[in-house]
C-alpha atoms as a PDB file:
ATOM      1  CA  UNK A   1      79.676  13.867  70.552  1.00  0.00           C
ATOM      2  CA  UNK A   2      76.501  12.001  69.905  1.00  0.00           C
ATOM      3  CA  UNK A   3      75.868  12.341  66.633  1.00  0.00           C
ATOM      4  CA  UNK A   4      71.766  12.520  65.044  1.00  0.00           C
ATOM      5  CA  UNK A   5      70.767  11.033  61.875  1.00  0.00           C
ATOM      6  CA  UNK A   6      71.122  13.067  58.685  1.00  0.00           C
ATOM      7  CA  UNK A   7      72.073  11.377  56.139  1.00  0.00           C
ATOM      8  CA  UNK A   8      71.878  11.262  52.494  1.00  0.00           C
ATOM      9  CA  UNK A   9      68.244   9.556  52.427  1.00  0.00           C
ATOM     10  CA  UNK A  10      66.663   6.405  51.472  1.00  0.00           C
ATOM     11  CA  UNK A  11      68.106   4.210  48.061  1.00  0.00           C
ATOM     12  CA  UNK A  12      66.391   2.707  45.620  1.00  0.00           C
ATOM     13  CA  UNK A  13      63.068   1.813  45.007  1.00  0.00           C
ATOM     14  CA  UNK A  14      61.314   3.305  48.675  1.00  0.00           C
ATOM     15  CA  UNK A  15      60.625   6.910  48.769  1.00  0.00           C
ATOM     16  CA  UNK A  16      58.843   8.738  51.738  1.00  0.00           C
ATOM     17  CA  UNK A  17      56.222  10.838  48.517  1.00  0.00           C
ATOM     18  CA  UNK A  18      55.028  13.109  51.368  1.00  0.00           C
ATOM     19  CA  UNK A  19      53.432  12.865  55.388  1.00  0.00           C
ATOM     20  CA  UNK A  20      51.443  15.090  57.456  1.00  0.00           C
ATOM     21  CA  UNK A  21      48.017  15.089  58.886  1.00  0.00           C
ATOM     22  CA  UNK A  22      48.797  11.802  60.874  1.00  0.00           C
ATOM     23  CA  UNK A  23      49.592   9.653  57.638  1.00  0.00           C
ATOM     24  CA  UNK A  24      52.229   8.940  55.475  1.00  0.00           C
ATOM     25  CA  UNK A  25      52.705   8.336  51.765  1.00  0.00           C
ATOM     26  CA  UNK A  26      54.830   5.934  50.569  1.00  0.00           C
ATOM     27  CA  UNK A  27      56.389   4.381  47.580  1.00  0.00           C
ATOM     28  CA  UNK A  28      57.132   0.487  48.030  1.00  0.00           C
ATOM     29  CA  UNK A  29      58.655  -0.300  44.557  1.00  0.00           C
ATOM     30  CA  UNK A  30      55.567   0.129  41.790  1.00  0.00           C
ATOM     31  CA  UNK A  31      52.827   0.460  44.728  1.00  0.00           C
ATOM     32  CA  UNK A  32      52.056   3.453  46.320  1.00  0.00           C
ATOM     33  CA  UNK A  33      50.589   3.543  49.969  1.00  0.00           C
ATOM     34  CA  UNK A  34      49.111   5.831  52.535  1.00  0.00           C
ATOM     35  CA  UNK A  35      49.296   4.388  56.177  1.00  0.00           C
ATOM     36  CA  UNK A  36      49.181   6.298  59.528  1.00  0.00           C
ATOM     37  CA  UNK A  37      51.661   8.090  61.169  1.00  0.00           C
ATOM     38  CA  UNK A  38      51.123   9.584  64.571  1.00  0.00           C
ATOM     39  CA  UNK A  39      54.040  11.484  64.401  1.00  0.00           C
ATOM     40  CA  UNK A  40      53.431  13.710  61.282  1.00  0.00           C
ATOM     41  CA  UNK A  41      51.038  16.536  63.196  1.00  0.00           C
ATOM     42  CA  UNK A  42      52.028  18.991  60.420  1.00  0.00           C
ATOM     43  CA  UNK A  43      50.575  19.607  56.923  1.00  0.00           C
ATOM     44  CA  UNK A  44      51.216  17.678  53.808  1.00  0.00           C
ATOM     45  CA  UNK A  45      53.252  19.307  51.514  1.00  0.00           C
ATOM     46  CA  UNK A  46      51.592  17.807  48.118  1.00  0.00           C
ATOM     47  CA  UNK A  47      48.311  18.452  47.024  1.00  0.00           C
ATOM     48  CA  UNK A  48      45.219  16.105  47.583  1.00  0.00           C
ATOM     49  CA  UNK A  49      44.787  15.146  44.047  1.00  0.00           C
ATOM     50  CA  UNK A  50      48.739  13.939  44.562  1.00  0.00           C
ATOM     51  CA  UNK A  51      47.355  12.106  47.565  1.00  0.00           C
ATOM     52  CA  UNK A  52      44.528  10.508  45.429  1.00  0.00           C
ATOM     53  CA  UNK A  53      46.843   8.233  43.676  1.00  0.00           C
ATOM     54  CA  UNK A  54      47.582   6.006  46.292  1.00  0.00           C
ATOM     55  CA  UNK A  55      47.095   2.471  45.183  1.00  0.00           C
ATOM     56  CA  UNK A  56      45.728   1.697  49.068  1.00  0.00           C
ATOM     57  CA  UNK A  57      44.692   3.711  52.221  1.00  0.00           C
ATOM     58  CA  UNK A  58      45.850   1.900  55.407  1.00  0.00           C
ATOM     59  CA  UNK A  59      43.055   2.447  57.678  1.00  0.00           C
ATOM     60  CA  UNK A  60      43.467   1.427  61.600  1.00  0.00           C
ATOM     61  CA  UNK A  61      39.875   3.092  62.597  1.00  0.00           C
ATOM     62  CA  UNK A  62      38.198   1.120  60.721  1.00  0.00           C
ATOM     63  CA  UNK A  63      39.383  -1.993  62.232  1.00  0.00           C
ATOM     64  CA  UNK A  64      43.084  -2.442  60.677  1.00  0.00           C
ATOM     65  CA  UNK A  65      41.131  -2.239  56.926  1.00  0.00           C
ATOM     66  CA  UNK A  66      43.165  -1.874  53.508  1.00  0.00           C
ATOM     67  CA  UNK A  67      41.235   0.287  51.472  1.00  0.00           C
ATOM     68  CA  UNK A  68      42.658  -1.210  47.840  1.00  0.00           C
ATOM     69  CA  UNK A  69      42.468   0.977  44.629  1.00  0.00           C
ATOM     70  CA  UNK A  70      44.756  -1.031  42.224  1.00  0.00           C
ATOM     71  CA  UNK A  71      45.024  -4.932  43.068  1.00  0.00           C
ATOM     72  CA  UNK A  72      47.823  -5.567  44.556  1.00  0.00           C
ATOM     73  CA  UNK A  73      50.122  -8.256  44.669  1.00  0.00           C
ATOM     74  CA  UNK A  74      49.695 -11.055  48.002  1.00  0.00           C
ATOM     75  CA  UNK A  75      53.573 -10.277  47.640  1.00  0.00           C
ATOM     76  CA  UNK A  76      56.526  -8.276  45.418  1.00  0.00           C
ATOM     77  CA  UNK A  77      59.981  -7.637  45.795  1.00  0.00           C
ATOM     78  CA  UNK A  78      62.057  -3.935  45.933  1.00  0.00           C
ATOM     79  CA  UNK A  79      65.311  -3.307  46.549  1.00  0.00           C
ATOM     80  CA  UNK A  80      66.663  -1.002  49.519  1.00  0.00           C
ATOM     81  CA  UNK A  81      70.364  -0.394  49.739  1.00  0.00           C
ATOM     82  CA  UNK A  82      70.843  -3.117  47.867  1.00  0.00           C
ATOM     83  CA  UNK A  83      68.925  -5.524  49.729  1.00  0.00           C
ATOM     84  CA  UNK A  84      66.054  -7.045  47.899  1.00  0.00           C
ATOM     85  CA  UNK A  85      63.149  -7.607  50.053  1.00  0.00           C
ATOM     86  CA  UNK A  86      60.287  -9.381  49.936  1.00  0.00           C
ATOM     87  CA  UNK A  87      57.068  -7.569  50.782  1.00  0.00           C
ATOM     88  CA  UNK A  88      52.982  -8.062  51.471  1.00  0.00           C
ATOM     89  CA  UNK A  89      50.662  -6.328  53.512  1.00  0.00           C
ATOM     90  CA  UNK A  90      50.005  -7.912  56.820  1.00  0.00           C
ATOM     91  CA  UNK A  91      47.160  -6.935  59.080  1.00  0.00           C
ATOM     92  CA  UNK A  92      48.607  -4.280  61.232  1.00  0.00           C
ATOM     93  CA  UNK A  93      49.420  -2.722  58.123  1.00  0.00           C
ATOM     94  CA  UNK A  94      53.417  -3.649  58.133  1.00  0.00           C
ATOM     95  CA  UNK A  95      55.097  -4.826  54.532  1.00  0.00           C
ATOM     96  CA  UNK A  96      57.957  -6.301  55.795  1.00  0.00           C
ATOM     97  CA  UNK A  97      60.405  -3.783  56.104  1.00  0.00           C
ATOM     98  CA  UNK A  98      61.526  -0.787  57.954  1.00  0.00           C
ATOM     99  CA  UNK A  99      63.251   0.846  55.662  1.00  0.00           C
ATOM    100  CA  UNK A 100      64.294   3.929  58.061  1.00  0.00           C
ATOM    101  CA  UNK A 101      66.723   1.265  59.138  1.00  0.00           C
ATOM    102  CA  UNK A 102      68.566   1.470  55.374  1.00  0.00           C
ATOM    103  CA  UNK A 103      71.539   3.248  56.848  1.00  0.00           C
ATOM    104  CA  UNK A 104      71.939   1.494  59.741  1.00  0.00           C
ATOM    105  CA  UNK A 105      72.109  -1.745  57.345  1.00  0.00           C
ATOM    106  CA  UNK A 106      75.194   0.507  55.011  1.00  0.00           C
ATOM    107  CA  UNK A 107      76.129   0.945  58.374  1.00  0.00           C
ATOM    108  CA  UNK A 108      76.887  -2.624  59.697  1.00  0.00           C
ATOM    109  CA  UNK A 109      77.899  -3.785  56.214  1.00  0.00           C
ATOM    110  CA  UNK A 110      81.123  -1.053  56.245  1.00  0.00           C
ATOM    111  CA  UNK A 111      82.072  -1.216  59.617  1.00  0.00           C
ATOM    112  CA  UNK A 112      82.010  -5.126  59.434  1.00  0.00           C
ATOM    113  CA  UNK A 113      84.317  -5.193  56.562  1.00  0.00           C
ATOM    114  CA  UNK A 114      86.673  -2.737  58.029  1.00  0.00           C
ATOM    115  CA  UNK A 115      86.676  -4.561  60.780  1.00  0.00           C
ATOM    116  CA  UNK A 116      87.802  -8.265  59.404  1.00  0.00           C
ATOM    117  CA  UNK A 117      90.695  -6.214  57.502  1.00  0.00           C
ATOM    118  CA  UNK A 118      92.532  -6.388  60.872  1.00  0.00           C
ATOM    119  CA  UNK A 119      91.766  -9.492  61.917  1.00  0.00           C
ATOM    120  CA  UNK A 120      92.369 -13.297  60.369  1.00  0.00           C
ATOM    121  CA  UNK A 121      89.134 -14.374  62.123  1.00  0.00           C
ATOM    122  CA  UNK A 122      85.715 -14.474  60.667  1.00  0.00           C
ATOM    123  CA  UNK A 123      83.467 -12.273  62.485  1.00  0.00           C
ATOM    124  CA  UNK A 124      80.512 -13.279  64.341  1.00  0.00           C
ATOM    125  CA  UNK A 125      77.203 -11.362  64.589  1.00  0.00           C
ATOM    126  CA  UNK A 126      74.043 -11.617  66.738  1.00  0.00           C
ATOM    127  CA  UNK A 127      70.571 -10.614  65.670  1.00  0.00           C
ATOM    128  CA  UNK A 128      68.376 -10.235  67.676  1.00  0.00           C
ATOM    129  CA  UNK A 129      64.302  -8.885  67.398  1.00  0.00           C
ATOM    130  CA  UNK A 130      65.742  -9.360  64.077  1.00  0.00           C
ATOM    131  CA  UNK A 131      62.567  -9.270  61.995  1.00  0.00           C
ATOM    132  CA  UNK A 132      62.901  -9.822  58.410  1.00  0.00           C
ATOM    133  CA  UNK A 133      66.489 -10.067  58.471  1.00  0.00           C
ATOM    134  CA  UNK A 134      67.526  -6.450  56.616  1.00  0.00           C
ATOM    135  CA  UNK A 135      70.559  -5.724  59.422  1.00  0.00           C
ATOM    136  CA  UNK A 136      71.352 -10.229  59.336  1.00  0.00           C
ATOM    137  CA  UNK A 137      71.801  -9.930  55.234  1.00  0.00           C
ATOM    138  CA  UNK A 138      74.047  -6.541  55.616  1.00  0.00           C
ATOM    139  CA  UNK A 139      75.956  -8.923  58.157  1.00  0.00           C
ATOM    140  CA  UNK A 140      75.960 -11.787  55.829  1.00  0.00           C
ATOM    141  CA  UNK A 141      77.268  -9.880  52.642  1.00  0.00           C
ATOM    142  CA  UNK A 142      80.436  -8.492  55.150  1.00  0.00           C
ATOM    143  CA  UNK A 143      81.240 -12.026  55.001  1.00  0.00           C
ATOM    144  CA  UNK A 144      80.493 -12.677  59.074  1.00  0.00           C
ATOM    145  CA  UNK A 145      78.650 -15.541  60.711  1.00  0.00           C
ATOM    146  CA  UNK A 146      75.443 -14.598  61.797  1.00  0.00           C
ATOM    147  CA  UNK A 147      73.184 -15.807  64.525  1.00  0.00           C
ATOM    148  CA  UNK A 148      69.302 -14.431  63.843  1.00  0.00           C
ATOM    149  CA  UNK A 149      66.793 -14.946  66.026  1.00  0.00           C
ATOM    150  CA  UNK A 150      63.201 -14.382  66.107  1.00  0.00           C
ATOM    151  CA  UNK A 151      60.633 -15.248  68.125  1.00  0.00           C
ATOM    152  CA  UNK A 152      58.030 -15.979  65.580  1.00  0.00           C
ATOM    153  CA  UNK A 153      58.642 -18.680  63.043  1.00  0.00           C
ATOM    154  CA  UNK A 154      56.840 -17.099  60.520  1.00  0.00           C
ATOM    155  CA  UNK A 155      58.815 -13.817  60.535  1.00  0.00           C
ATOM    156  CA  UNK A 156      62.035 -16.081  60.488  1.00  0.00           C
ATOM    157  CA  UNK A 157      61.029 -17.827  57.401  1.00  0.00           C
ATOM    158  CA  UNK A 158      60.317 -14.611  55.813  1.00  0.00           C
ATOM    159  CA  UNK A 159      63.907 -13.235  56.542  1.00  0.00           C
ATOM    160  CA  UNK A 160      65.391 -16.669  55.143  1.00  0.00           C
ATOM    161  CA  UNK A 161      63.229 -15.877  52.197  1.00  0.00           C
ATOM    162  CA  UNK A 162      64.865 -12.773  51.962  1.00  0.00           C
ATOM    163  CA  UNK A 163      68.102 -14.196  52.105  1.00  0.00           C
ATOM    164  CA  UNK A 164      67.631 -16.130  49.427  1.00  0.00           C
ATOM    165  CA  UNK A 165      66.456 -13.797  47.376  1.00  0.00           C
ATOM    166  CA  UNK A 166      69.780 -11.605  48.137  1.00  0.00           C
ATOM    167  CA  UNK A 167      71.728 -15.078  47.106  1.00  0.00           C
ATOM    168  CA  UNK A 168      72.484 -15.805  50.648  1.00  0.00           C
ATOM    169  CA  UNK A 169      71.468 -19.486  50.932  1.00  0.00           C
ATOM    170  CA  UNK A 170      74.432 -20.860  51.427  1.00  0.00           C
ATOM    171  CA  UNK A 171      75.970 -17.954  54.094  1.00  0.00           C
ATOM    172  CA  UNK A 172      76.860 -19.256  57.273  1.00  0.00           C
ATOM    173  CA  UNK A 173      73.658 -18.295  58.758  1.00  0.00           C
ATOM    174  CA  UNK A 174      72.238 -19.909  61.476  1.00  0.00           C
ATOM    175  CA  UNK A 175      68.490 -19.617  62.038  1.00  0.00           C
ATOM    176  CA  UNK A 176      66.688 -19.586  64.998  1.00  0.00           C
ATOM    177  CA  UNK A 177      63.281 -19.069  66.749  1.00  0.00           C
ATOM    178  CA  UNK A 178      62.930 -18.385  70.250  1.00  0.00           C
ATOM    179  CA  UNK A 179      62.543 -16.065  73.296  1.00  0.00           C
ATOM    180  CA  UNK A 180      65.552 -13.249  73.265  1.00  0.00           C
ATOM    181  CA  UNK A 181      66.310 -13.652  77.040  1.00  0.00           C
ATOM    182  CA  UNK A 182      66.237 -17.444  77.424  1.00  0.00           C
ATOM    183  CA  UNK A 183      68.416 -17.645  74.549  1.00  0.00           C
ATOM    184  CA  UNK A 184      71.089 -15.367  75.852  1.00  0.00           C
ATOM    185  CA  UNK A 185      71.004 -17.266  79.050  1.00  0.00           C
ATOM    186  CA  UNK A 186      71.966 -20.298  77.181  1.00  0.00           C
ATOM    187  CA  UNK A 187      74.951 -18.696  75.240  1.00  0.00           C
ATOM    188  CA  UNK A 188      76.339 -17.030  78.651  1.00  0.00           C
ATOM    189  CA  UNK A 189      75.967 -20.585  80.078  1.00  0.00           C
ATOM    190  CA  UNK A 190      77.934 -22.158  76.606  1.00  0.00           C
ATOM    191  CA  UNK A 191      80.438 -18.844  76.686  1.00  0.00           C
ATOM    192  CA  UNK A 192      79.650 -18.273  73.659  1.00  0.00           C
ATOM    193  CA  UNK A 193      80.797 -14.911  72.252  1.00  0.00           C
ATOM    194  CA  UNK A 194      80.313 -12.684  69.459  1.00  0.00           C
ATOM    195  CA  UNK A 195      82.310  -9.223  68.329  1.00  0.00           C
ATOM    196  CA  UNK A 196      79.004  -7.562  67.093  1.00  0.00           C
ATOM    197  CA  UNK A 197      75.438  -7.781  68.354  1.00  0.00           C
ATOM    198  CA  UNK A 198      72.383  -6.379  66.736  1.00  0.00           C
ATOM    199  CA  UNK A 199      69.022  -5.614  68.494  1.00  0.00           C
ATOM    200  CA  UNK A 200      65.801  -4.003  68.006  1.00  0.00           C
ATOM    201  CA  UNK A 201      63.611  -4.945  70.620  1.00  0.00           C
ATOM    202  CA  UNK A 202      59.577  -4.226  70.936  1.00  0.00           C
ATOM    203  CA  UNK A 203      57.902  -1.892  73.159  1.00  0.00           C
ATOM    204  CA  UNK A 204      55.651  -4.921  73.873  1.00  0.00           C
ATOM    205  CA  UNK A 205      56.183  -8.519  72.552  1.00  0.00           C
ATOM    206  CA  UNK A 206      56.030 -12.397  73.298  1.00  0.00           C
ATOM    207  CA  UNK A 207      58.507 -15.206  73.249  1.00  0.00           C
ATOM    208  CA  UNK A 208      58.378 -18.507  71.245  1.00  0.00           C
ATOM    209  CA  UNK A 209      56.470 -19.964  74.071  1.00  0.00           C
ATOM    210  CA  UNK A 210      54.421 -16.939  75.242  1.00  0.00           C
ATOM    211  CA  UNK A 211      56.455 -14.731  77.663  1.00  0.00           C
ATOM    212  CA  UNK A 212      55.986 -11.338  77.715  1.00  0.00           C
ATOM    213  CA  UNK A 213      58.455  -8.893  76.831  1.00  0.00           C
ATOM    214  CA  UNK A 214      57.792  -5.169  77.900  1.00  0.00           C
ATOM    215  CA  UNK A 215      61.153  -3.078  77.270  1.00  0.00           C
ATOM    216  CA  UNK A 216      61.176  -0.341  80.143  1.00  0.00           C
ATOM    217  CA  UNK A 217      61.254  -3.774  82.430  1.00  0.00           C
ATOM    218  CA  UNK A 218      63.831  -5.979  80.174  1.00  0.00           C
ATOM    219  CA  UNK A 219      65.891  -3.542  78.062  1.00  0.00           C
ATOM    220  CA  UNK A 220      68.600  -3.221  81.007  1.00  0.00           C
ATOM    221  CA  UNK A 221      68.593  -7.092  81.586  1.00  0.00           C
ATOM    222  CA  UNK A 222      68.501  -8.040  77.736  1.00  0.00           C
ATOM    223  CA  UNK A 223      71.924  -5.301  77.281  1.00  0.00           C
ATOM    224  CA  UNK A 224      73.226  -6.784  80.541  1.00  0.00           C
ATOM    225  CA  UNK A 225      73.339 -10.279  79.076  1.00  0.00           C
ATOM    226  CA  UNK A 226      74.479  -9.480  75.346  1.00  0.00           C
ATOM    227  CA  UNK A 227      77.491  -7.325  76.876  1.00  0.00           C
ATOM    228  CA  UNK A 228      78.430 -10.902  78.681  1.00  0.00           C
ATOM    229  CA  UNK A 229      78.325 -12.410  75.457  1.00  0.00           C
ATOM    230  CA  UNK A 230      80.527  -9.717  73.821  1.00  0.00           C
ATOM    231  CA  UNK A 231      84.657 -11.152  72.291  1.00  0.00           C
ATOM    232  CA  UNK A 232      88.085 -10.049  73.620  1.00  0.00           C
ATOM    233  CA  UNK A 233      87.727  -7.581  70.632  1.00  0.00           C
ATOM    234  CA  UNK A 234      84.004  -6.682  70.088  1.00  0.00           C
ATOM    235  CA  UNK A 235      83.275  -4.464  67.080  1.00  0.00           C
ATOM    236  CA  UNK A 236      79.845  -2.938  68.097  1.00  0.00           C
ATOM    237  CA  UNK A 237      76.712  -3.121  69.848  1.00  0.00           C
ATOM    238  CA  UNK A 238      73.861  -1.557  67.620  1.00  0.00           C
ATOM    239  CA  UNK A 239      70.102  -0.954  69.662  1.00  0.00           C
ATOM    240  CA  UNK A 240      67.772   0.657  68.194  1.00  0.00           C
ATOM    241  CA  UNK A 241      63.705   1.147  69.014  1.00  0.00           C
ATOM    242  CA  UNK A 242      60.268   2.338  67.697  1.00  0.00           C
ATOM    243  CA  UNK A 243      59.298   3.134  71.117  1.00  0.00           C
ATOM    244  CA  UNK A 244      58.600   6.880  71.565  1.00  0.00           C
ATOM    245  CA  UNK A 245      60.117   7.002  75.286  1.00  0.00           C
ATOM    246  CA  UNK A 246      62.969   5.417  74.010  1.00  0.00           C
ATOM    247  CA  UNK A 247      64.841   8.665  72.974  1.00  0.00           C
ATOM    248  CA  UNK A 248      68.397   8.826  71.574  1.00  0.00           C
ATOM    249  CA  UNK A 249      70.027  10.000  74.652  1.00  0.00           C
ATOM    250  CA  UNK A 250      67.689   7.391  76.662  1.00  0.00           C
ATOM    251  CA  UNK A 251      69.384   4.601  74.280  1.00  0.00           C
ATOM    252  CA  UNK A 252      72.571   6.207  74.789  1.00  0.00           C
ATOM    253  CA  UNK A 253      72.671   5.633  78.318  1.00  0.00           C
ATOM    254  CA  UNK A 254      71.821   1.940  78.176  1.00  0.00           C
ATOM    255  CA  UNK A 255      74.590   1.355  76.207  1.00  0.00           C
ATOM    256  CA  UNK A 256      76.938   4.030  78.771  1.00  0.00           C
ATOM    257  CA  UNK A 257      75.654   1.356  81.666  1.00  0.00           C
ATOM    258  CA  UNK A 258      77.426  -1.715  79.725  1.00  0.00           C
ATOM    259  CA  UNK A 259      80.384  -0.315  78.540  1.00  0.00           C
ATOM    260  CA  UNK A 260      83.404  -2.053  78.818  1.00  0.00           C
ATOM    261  CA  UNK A 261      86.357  -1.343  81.146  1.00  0.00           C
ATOM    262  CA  UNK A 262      89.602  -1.611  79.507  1.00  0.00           C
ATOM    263  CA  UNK A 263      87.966  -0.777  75.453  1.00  0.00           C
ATOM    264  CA  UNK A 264      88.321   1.990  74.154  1.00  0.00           C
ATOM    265  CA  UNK A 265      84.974   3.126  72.143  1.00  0.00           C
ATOM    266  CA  UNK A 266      82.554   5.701  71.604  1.00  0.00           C
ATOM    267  CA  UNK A 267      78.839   6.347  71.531  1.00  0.00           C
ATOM    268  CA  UNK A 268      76.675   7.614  68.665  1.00  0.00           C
ATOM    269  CA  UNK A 269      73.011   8.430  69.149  1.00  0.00           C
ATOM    270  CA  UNK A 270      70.442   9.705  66.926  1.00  0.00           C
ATOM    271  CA  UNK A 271      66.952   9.477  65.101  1.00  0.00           C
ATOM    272  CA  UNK A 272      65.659   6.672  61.684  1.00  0.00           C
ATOM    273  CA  UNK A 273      63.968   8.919  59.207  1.00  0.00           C
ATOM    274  CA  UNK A 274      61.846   8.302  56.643  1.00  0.00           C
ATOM    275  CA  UNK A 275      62.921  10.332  53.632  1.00  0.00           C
ATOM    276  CA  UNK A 276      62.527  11.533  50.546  1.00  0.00           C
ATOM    277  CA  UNK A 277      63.144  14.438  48.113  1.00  0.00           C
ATOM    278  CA  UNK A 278      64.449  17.662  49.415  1.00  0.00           C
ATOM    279  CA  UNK A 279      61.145  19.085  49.478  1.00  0.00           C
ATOM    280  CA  UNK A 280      59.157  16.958  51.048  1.00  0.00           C
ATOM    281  CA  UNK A 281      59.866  16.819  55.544  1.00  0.00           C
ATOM    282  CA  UNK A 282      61.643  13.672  56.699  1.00  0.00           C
ATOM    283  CA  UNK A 283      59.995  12.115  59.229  1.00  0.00           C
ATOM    284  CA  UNK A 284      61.193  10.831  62.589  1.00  0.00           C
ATOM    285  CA  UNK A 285      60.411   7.024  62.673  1.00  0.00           C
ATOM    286  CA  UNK A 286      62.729   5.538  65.500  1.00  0.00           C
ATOM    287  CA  UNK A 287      66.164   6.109  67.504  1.00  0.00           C
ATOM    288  CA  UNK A 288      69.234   4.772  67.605  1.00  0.00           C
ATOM    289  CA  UNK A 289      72.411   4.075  69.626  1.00  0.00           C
ATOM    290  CA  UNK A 290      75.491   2.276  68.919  1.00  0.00           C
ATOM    291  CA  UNK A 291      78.313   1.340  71.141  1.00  0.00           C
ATOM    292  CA  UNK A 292      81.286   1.270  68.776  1.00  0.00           C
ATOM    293  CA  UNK A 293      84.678  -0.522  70.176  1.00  0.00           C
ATOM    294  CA  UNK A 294      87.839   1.814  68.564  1.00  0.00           C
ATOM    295  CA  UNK A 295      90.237  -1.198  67.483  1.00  0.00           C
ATOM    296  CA  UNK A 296      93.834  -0.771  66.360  1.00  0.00           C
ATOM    297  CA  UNK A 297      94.871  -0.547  62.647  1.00  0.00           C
ATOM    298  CA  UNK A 298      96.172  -4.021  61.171  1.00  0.00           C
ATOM    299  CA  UNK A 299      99.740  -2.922  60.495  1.00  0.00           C
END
C-alpha cells in the first residue's frame, strides 16, 4: 500500500511558525521569515501581531523584493536532521534548503546503512537535480560513494560547502556539473552502475550548456536511463517533485513503468510537509515516490 507522509515533523532549528492566506512563516535558525505559499488558501492560525515579528517579508509582487526588518546575515548556518546547512536569501526568495525533504534525508541515511550490513561492497549513490546536497550528505554519512550532479556550478559549490561544513571533505564524493540527461547517456555508454539513485528534477530547468528541461516531456526518459544504470542488487530509486501535477500516485507510476523484472520491491508514495507544532496545519510542499528493492537478510 502506498503509504503518505506523516511523520513525526521537522528537527532542529526549522519550524513551519504558522501559513495561510497564501504565505508562510518560517523559522530558519535565529531568523524568522514570511514568504509565499500558493498552497496555504486557508486562514492563519496565529494572530497578526505574531505575524509582525517576522525579521523579513518575501514579496514576489513587488518584483521578487525582501522587505528586511532586522539585518540579516549575507549567510548563517542551522542544522536540520543533523545536517548543518548553509543558508542566504537568493532572489527568488530560496535559502538553500528544502527542508520538507528532512525525512526523506533520515530516510536514505537508514536504509543505506541497512543496506551495506548485507553486503561487503561499498555502496554507490547518484544525485541527481541534487541542489545543495541535503539527500548527497545523508548518502555520504551512510558511508556510500556518491555521484552529485548539478547543473549550475554555483549551486554545486554551495552543496560542497555544505559538506564541509558537515565534515565531509574528505568523503568519497565526486562532484559534478552538467546536464542530467547527457550525463546519464555517458554512464549507460561506460556501464556504469549504481544500487541507489536520487532525483528531484524541475518543472522547468536548463543544462550546463543551456538545454531545456521541461519534466512532463523528460521525466519518463530521465527514469528510463537511471533504471539502465541501476546494480545486480539496487537498493532504491527515490523521485521526488515540487511540481503540482506531479501527484504521488502520478510519481508512483513512473517508477511502476521501470520496475525491474526478476526484483522483488515495493512502492511508497506520498506528500513533503512543512511542519510544525501540533497546532499549527502542516502544509503540503511536494510529493514523493520511492522504488524500494526488498534484498535478502545477510545471514
Amino acid at each position: 500500500m502506498d503509504l503518505m507522509r506523516k511523520g513525526p515533523g521537522i528537527k532542529d532549528e526549522y519550524e513551519l511558525l504558522d501559513s495561510g492566506d497564501g504565505k508562510k512563516y518560517e523559522t530558519f535558525g535565529k531568523y524568522r521569515l514570511i514568504r509565499p505559499c500558493a498552497q496555504a488558501i486557508w486562514k492563519p492560525r496565529l494572530s497578526p501581531v505574531e505575524w509582525n515579528k517576522a525579521d523579513a517579508i518575501f514579496d514576489r509582487n513587488r518584483g521578487n523584493r525582501l522587505n528586511v526588518r532586522t539585518r540579516l546575515p549575507d549567510e548563517w548556518v542551522i542544522t536540520v536532521s543533523g545536517i548543518r546547512f548553509r543558508l542566504s536569501i537568493t532572489d527568488f526568495g530560496h535559502l538553500g534548503i528544502f527542508p520538507e525533504q528532512a525525512f526523506l534525508w533520515e530516510w536514505i541515511t537508514q536504509i543505506l546503512k541497512q543496506a551495506s550490513n548485507n553486503t561487503d561492497r561499498t555502496l554507490s549513490v547518484l544525485n541527481l537535480f541534487a541542489y545543495s546536497g541535503g539527500a548527497t550528505i545523508a548518502a555520504a554519512r551512510a558511508g556510500a560513494q556518491v555521484r552529485h550532479l548539478d547543473a549550475s556550478k554555483g549551486m554545486v559549490k554551495w552543496a560542497r560547502d555544505n559538506a564541509s561544513l558537515n565534515r565531509l571533505d574528505k568523503a568519497p564524493i565526486h562532484w559534478i556539473v552538467d546536464d542530467v540527461n547527457r550525463f546519464l547517456d555517458r554512464e549507460i555508454r561506460r556501464k556504469r552502475r549504481y544500487d541507489a539513485i536520487i532525483l528531484d528534477p524541475p518543472t522547468y530547468g536548463h543544462g550546463k550548456n543551456k538545454e531545456v528541461y521541461k519534466i512532463e516531456h523528460e521525466l519518463a526518459s530521465t527514469l528510463d536511463k537511471c533504471a539502465r544504470l541501476l546494480s545486480d542488487e539496487p537498493v532504491f530509486i527515490l523521485l521526488s517533485s515540487h511540481t503540482p501535477f506531479c501527484t504521488p500516485v502520478a510519481l508512483s507510476n513512473f517508477l511502476r513503468d521501470i520496475s525491474q523484472e526478476g526484483i522483488k520491491s515495493n512502492i511508497e508514495c506520498g506528500e513533503m510537509l512543512l511542519e510544525g507544532s501540533s497546532s499549527i496545519y502542516p502544509v503540503p510542499n511536494g510529493t514523493f515516490a520511492r522504488w524500494i528493492a526488498k534484498t535478502p537478510k545477510k545471514r
